[in-house]
N, C-alpha and C. Protein backbone atom coordinates (compact mmCIF):
# COMPACT_ATOMS: atom_id res chain seq x y z
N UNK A 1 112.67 -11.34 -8.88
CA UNK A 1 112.81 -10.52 -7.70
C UNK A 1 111.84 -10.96 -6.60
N UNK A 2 110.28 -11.18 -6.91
CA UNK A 2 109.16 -11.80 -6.00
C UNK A 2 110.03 -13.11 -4.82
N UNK A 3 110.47 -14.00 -6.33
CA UNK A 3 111.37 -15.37 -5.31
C UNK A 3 112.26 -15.33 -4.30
N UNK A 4 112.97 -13.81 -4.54
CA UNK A 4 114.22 -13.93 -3.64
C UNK A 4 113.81 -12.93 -2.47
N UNK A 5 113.14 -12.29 -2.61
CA UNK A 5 112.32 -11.68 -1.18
C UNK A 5 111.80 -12.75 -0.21
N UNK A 6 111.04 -13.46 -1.16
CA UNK A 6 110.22 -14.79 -0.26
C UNK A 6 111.63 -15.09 0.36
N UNK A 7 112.18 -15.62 -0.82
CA UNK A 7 113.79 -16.97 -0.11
C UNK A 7 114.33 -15.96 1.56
N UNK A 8 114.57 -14.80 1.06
CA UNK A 8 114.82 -13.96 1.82
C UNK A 8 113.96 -14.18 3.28
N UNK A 9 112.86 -13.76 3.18
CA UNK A 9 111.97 -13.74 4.47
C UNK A 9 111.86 -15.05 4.94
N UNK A 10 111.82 -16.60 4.16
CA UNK A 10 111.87 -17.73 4.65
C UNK A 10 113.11 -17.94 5.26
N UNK A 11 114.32 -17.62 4.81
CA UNK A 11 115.57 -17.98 5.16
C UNK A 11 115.33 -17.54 6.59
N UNK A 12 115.44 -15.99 6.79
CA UNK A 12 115.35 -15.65 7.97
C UNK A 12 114.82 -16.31 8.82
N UNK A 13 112.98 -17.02 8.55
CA UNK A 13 112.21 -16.99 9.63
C UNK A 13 113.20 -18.74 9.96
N UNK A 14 113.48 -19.81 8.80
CA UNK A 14 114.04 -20.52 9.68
C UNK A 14 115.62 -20.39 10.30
N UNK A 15 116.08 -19.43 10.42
CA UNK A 15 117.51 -18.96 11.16
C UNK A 15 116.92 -18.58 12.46
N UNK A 16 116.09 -18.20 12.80
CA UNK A 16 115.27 -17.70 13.91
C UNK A 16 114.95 -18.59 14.49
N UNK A 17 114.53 -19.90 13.77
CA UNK A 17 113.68 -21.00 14.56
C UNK A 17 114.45 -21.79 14.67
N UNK A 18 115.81 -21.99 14.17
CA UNK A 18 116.88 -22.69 14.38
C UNK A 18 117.72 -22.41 15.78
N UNK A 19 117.89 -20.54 15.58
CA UNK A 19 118.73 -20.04 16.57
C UNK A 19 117.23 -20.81 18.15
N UNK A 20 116.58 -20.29 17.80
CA UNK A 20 115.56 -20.79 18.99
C UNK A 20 115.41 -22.00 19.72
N UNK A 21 115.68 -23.06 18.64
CA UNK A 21 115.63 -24.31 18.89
C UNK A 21 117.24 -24.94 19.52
N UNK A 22 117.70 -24.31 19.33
CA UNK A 22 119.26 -24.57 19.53
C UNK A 22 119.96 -25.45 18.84
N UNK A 23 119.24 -25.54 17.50
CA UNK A 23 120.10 -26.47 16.60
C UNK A 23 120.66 -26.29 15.19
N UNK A 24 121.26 -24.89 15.13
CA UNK A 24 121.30 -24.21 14.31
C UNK A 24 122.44 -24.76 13.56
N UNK A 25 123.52 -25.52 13.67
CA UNK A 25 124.80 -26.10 13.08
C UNK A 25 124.31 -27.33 12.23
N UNK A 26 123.23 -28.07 12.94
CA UNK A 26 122.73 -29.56 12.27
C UNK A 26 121.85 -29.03 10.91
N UNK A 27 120.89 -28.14 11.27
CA UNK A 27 120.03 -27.24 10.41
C UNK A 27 120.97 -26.44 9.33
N UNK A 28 121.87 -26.04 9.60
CA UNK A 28 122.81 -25.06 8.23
C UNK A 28 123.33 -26.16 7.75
N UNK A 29 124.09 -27.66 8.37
CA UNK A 29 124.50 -29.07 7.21
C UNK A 29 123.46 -29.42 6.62
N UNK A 30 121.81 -29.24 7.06
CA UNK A 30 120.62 -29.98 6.28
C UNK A 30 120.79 -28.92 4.88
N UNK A 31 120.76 -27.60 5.06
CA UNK A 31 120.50 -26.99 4.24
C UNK A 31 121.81 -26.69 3.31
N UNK A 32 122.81 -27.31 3.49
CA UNK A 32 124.18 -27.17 3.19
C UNK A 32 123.82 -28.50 2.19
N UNK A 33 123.38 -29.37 2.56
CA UNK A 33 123.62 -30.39 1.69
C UNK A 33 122.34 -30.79 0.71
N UNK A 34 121.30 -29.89 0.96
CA UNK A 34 120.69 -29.87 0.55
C UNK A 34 120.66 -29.00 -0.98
N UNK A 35 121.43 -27.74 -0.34
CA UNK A 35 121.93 -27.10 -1.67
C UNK A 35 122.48 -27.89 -2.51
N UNK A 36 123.85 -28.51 -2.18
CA UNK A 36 124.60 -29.24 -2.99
C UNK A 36 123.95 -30.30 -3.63
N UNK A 37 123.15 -30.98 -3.18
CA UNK A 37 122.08 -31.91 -3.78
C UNK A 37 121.40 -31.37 -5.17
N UNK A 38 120.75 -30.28 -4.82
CA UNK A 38 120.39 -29.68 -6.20
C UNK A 38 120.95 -29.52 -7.06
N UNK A 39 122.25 -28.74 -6.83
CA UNK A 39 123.32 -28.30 -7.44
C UNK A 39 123.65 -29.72 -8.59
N UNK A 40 123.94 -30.80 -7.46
CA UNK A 40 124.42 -32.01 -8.64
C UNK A 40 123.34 -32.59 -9.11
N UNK A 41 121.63 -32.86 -8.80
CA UNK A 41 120.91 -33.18 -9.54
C UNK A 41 119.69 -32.13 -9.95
N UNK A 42 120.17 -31.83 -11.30
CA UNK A 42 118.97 -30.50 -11.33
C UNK A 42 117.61 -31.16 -11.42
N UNK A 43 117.71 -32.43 -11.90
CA UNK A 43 116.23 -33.04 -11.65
C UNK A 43 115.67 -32.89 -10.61
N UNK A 44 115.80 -32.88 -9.55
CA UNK A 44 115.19 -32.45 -8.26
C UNK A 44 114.84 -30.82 -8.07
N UNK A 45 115.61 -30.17 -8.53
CA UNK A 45 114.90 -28.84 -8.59
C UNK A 45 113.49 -28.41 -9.92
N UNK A 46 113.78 -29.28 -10.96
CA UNK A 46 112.58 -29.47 -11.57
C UNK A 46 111.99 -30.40 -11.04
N UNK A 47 111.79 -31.19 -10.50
CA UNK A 47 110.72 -31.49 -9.83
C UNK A 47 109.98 -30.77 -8.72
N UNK A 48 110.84 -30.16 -7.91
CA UNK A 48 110.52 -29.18 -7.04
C UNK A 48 109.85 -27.78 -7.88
N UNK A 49 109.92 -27.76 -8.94
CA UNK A 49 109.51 -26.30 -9.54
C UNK A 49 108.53 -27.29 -10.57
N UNK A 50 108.02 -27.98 -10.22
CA UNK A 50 107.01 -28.41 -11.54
C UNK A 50 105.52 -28.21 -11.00
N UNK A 51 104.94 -27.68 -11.93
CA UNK A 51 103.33 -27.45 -11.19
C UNK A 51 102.38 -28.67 -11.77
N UNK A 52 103.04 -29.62 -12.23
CA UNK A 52 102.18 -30.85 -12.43
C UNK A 52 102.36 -31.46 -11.32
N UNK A 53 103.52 -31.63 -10.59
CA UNK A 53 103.04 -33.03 -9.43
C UNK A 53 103.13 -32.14 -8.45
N UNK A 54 102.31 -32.87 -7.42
CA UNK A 54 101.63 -31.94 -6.34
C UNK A 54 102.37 -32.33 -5.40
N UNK A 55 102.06 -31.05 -4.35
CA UNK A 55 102.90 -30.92 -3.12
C UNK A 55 102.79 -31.95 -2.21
N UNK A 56 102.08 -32.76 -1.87
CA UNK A 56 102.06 -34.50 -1.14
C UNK A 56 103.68 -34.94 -1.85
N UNK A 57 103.13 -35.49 -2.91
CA UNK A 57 103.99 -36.11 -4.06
C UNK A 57 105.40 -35.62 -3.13
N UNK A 58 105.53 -34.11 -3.54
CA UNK A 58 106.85 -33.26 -3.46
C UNK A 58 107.67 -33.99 -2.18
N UNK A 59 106.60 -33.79 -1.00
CA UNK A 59 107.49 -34.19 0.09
C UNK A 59 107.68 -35.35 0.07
N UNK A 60 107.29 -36.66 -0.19
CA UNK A 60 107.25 -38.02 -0.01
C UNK A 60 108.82 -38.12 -0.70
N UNK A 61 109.12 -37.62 -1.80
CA UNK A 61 110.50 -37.45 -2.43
C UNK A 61 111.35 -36.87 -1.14
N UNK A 62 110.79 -35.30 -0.76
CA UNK A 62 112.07 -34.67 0.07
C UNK A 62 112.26 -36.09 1.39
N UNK A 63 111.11 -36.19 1.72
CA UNK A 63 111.13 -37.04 2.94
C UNK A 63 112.34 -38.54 2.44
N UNK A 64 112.13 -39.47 1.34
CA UNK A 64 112.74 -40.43 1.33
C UNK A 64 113.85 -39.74 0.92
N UNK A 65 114.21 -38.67 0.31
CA UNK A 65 115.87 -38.58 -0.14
C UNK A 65 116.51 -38.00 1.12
N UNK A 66 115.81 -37.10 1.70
CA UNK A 66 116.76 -36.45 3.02
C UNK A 66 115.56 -36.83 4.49
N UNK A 67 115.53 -37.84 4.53
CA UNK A 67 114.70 -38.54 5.59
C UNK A 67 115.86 -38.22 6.92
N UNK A 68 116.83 -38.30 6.72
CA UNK A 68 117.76 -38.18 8.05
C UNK A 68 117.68 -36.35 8.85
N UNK A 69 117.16 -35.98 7.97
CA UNK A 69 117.35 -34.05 8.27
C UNK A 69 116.23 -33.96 9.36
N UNK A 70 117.37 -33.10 10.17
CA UNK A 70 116.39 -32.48 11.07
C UNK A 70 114.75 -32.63 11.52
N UNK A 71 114.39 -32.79 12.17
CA UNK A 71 112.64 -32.42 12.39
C UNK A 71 112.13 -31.26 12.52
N UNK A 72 113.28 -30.28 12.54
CA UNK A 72 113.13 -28.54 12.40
C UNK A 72 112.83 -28.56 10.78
N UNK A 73 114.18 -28.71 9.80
CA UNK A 73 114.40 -28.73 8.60
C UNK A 73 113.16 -29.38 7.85
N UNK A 74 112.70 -30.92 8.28
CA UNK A 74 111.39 -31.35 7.25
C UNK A 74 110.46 -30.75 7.55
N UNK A 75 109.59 -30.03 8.95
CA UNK A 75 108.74 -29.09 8.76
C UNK A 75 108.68 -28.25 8.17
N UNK A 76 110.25 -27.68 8.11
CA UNK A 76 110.28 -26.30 7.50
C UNK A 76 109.91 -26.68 5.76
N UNK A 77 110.62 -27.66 5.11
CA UNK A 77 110.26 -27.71 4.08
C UNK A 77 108.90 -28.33 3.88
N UNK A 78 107.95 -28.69 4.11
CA UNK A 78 106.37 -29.13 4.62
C UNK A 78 105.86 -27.50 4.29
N UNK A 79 106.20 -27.34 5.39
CA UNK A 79 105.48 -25.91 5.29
C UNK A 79 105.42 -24.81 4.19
N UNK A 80 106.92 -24.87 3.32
CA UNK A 80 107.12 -23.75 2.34
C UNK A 80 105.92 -24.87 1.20
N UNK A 81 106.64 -26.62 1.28
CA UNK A 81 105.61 -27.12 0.07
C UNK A 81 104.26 -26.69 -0.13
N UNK A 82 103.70 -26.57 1.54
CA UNK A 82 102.23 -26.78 1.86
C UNK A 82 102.17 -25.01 1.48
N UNK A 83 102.54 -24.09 1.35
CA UNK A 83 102.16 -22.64 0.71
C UNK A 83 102.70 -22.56 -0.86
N UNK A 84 102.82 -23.89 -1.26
CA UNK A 84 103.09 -23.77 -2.56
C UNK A 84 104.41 -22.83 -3.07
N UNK A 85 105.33 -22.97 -2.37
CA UNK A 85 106.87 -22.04 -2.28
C UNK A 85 107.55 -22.83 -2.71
N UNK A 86 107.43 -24.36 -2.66
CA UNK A 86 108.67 -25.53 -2.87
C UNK A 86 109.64 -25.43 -4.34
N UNK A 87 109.10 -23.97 -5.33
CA UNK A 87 110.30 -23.84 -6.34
C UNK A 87 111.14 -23.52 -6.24
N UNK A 88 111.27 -22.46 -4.77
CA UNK A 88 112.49 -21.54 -4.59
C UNK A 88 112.61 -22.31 -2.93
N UNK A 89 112.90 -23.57 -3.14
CA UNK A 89 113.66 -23.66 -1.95
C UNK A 89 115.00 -23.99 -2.05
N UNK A 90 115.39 -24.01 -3.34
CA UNK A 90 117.03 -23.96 -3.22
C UNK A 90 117.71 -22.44 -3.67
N UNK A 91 116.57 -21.46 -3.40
CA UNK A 91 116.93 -20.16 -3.48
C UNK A 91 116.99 -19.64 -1.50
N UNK A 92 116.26 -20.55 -1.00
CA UNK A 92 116.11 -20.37 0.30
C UNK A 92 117.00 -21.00 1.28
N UNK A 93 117.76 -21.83 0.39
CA UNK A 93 118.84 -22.46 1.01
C UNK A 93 119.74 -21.55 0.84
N UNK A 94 119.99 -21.39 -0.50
CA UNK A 94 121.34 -20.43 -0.67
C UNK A 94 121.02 -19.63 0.34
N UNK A 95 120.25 -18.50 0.20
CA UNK A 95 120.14 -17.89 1.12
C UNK A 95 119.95 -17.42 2.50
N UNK A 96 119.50 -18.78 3.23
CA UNK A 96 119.52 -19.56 4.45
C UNK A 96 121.26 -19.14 4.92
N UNK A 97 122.33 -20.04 3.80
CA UNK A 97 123.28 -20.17 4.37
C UNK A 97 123.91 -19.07 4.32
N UNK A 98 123.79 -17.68 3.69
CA UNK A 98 124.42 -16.97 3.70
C UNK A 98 124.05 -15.76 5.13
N UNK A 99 122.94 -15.97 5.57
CA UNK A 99 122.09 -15.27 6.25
C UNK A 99 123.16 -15.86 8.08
N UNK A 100 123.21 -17.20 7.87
CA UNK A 100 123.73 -18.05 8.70
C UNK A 100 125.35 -17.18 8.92
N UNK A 101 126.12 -17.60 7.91
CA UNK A 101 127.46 -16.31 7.86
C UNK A 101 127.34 -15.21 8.25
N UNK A 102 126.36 -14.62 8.19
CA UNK A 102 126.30 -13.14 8.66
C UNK A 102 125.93 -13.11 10.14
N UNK A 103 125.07 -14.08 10.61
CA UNK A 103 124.92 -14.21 11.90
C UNK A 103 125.95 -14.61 12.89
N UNK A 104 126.85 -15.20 11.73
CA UNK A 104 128.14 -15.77 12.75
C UNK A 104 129.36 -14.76 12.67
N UNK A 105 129.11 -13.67 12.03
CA UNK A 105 130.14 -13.06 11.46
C UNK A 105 131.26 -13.61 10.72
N UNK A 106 130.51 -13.97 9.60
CA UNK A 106 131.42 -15.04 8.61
C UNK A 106 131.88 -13.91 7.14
N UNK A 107 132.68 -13.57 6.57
CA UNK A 107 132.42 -12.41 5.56
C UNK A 107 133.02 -13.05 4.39
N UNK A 108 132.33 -13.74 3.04
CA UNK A 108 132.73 -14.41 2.03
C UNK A 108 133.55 -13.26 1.58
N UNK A 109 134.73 -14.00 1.11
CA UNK A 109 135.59 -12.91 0.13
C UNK A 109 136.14 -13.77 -0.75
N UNK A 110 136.18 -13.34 -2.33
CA UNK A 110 136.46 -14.33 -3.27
C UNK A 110 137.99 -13.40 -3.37
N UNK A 111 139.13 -14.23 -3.56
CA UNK A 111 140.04 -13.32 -4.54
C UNK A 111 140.92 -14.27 -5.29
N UNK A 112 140.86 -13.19 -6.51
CA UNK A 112 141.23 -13.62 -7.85
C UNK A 112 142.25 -13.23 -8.53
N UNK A 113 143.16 -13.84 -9.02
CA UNK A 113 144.74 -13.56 -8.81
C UNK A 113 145.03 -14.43 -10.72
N UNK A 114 146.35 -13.60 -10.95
CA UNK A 114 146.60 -14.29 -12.32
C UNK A 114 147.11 -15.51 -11.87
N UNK A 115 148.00 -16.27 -11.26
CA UNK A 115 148.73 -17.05 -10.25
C UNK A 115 148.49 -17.51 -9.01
N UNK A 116 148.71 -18.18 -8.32
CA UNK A 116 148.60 -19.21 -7.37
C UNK A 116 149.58 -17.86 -6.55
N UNK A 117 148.80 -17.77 -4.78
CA UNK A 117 149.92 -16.79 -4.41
C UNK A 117 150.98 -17.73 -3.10
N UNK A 118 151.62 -17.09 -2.83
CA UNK A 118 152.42 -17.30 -1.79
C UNK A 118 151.96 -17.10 -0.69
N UNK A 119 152.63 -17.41 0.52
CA UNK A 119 151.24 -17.17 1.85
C UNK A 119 152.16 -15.63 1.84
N UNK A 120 153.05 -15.09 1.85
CA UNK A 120 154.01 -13.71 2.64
C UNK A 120 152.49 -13.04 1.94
N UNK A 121 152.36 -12.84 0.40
CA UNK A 121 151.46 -12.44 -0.11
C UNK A 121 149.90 -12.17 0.05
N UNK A 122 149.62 -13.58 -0.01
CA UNK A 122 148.15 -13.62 0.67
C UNK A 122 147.95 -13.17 1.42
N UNK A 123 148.96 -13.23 2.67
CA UNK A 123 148.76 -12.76 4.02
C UNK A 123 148.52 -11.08 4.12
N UNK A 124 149.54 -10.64 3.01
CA UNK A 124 149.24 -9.48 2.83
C UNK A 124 148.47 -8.43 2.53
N UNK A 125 147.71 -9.17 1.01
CA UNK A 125 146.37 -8.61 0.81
C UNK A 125 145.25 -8.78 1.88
N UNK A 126 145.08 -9.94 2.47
CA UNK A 126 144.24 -10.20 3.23
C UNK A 126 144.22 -9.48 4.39
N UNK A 127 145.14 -8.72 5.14
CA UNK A 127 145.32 -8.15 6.29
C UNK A 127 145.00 -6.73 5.59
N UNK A 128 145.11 -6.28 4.18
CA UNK A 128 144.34 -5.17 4.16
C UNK A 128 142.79 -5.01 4.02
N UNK A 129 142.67 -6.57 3.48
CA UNK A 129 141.33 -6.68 3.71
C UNK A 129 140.54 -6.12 4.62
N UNK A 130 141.40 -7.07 5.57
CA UNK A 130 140.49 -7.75 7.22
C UNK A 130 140.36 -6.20 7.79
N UNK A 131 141.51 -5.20 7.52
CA UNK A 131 141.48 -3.72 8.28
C UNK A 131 140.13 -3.39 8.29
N UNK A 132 139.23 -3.55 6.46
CA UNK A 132 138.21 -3.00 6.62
C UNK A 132 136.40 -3.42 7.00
N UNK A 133 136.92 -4.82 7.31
CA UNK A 133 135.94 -5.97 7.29
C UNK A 133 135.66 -6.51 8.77
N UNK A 134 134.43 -6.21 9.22
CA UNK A 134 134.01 -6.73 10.51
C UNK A 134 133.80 -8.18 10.80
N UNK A 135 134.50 -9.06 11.19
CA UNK A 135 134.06 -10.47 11.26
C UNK A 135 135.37 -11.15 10.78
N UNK A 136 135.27 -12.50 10.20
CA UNK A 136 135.97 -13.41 10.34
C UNK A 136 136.19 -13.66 8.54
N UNK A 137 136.98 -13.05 7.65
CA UNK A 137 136.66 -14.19 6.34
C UNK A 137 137.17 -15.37 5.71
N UNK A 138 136.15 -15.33 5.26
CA UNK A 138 136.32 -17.02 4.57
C UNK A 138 136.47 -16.38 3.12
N UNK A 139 137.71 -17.16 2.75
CA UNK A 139 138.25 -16.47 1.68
C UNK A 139 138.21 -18.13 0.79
N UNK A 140 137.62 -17.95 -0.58
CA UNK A 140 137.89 -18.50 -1.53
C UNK A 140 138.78 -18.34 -2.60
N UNK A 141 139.66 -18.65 -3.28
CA UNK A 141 140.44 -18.23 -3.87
C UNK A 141 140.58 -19.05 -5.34
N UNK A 142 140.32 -17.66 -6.71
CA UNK A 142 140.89 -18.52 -8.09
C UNK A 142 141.42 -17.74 -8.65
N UNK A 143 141.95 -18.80 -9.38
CA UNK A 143 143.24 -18.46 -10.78
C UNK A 143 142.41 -18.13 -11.52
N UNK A 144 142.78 -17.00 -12.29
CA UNK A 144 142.21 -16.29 -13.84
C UNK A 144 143.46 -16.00 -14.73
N UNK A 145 143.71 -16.70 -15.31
CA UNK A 145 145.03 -15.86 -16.14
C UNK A 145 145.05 -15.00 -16.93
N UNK A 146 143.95 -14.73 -17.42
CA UNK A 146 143.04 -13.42 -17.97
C UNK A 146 143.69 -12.28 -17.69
N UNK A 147 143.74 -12.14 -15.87
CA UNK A 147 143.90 -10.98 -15.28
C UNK A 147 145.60 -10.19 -15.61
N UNK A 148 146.85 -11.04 -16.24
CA UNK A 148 147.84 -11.03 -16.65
C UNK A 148 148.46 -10.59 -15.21
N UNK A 149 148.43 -9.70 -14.38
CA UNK A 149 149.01 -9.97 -12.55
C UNK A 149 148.19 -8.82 -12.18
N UNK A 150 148.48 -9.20 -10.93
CA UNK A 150 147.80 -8.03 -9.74
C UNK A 150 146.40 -9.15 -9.30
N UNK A 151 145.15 -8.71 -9.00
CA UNK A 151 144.44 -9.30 -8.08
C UNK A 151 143.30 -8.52 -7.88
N UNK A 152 141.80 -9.55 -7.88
CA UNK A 152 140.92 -8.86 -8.06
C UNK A 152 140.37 -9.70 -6.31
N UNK A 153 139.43 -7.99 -5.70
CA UNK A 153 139.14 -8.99 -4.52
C UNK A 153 137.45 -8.49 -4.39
N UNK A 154 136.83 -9.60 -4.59
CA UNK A 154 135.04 -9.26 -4.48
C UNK A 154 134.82 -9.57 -2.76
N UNK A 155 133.86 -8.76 -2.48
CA UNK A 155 133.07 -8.96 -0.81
C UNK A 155 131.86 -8.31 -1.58
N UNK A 156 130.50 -9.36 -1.39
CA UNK A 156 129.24 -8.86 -1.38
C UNK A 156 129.19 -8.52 -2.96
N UNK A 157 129.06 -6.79 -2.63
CA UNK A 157 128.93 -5.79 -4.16
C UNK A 157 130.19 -5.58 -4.25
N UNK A 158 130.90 -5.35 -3.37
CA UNK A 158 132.08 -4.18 -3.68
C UNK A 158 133.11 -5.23 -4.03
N UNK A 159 134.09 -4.37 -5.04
CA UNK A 159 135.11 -5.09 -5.57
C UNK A 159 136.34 -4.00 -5.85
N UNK A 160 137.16 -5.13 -5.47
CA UNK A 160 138.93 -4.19 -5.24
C UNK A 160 139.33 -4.52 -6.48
N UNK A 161 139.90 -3.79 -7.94
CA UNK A 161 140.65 -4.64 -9.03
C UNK A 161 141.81 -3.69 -9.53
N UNK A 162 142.45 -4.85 -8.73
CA UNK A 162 144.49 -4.12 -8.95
C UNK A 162 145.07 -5.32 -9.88
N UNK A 163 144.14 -5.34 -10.97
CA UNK A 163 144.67 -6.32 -12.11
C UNK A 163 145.08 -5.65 -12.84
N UNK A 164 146.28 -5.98 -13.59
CA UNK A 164 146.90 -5.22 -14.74
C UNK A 164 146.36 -5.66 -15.92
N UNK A 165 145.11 -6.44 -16.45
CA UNK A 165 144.74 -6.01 -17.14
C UNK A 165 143.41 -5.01 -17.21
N UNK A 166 143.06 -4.85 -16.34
CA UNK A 166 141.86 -3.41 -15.55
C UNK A 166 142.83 -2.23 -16.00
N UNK A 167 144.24 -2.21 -15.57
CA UNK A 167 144.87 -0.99 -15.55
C UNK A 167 145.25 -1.00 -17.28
N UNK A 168 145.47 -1.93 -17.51
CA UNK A 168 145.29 -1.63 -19.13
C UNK A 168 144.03 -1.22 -20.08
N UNK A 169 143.02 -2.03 -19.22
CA UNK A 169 141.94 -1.63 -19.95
C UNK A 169 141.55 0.10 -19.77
N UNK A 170 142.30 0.50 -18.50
CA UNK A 170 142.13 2.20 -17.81
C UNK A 170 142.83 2.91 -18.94
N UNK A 171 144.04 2.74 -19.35
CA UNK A 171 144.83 3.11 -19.84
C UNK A 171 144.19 3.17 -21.52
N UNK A 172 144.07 1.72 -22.13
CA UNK A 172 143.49 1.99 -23.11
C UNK A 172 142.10 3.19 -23.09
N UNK A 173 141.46 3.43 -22.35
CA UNK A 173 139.99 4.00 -22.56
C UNK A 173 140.55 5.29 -22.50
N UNK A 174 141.69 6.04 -21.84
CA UNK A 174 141.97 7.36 -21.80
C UNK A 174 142.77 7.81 -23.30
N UNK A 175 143.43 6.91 -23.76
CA UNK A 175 144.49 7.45 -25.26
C UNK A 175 143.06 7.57 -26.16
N UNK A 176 142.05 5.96 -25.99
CA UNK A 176 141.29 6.25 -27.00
C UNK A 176 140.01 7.58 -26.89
N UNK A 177 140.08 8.42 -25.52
CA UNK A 177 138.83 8.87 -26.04
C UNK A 177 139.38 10.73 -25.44
């Protein structure tokens, strides 16, 4: 919980210094690809979270692998190294970019369907979505065949589930109890 407050308050302060600087699109691809970097080599996030090699060390790595990023972006990561933060900076990315969506009015919505849908369909759920959703979403979309039909739709916390197997599982819990 400590890490993601920090990630939290760092994310912000560089969305601020981005929006300030006016280079806030080049700065969300540094940190966009920077995520994904981790993502495919977790060695770099253990190295970034190791308290044997020291924060010099740390950047000379960030510097030669993402030497092209920003001069906003390598201070910023300088600075979290130099306060000894450099474990949760791919908690500060994630969270960077999501902070970034909200500023743009971007609204992630995952939905999850037994089947691949049709657009008449999609279009449909999604416009009941959008009724209740301020902004623009970016909708990701997967197959679960689990769900046997109907459609599960996550935003944030809240979650819509008009899956028939939810309504079975409803169904079972009332005969059995």
């Amino acid at each position: 919980m400590k890490g993601t407050k920090a990630a939290i308050r760092y994310a912000k302060s560089l969305l601020d210094l981005a929006l300030e600087k006016g280079n806030l699109d080049s700065v969300e691809g540094d940190m966009n690809f920077f995520s994904q970097s981790v993502e495919a080599n977790p060695e770099l996030g253990r190295l970034l979270a190791s308290p044997i090699i020291v924060g010099s060390k740390k950047i000379e790595v960030i510097k030669s692998v993402f030497g092209q990023f920003e001069k906003v972006t390598m201070s910023f990561f300088e600075l979290v190294t130099k306060n000894g933060r450099e474990a949760i900076l791919p908690e500060i990315a994630r969270t960077f970019n999501q902070e970034v969506k909200a500023h743009k009015g971007i609204v992630p919505v995952e939905l999850v369907t037994a089947v691949a849908l049709d657009d008449a369909t999609r279009k449909t759920i999604l416009a009941k979505v959008d009724d209740y959703v301020k902004g623009t979403l970016e909708v990701k979309e997967t197959i679960d065949p689990a769900l046997i039909g109907g459609f599960i739709v996550k935003m944030g916390d809240k979650q819509i589930d008009a899956s028939v197997s939810s309504q079975l599982n409803n169904l079972k819990q009332r005969l059995t109890h």
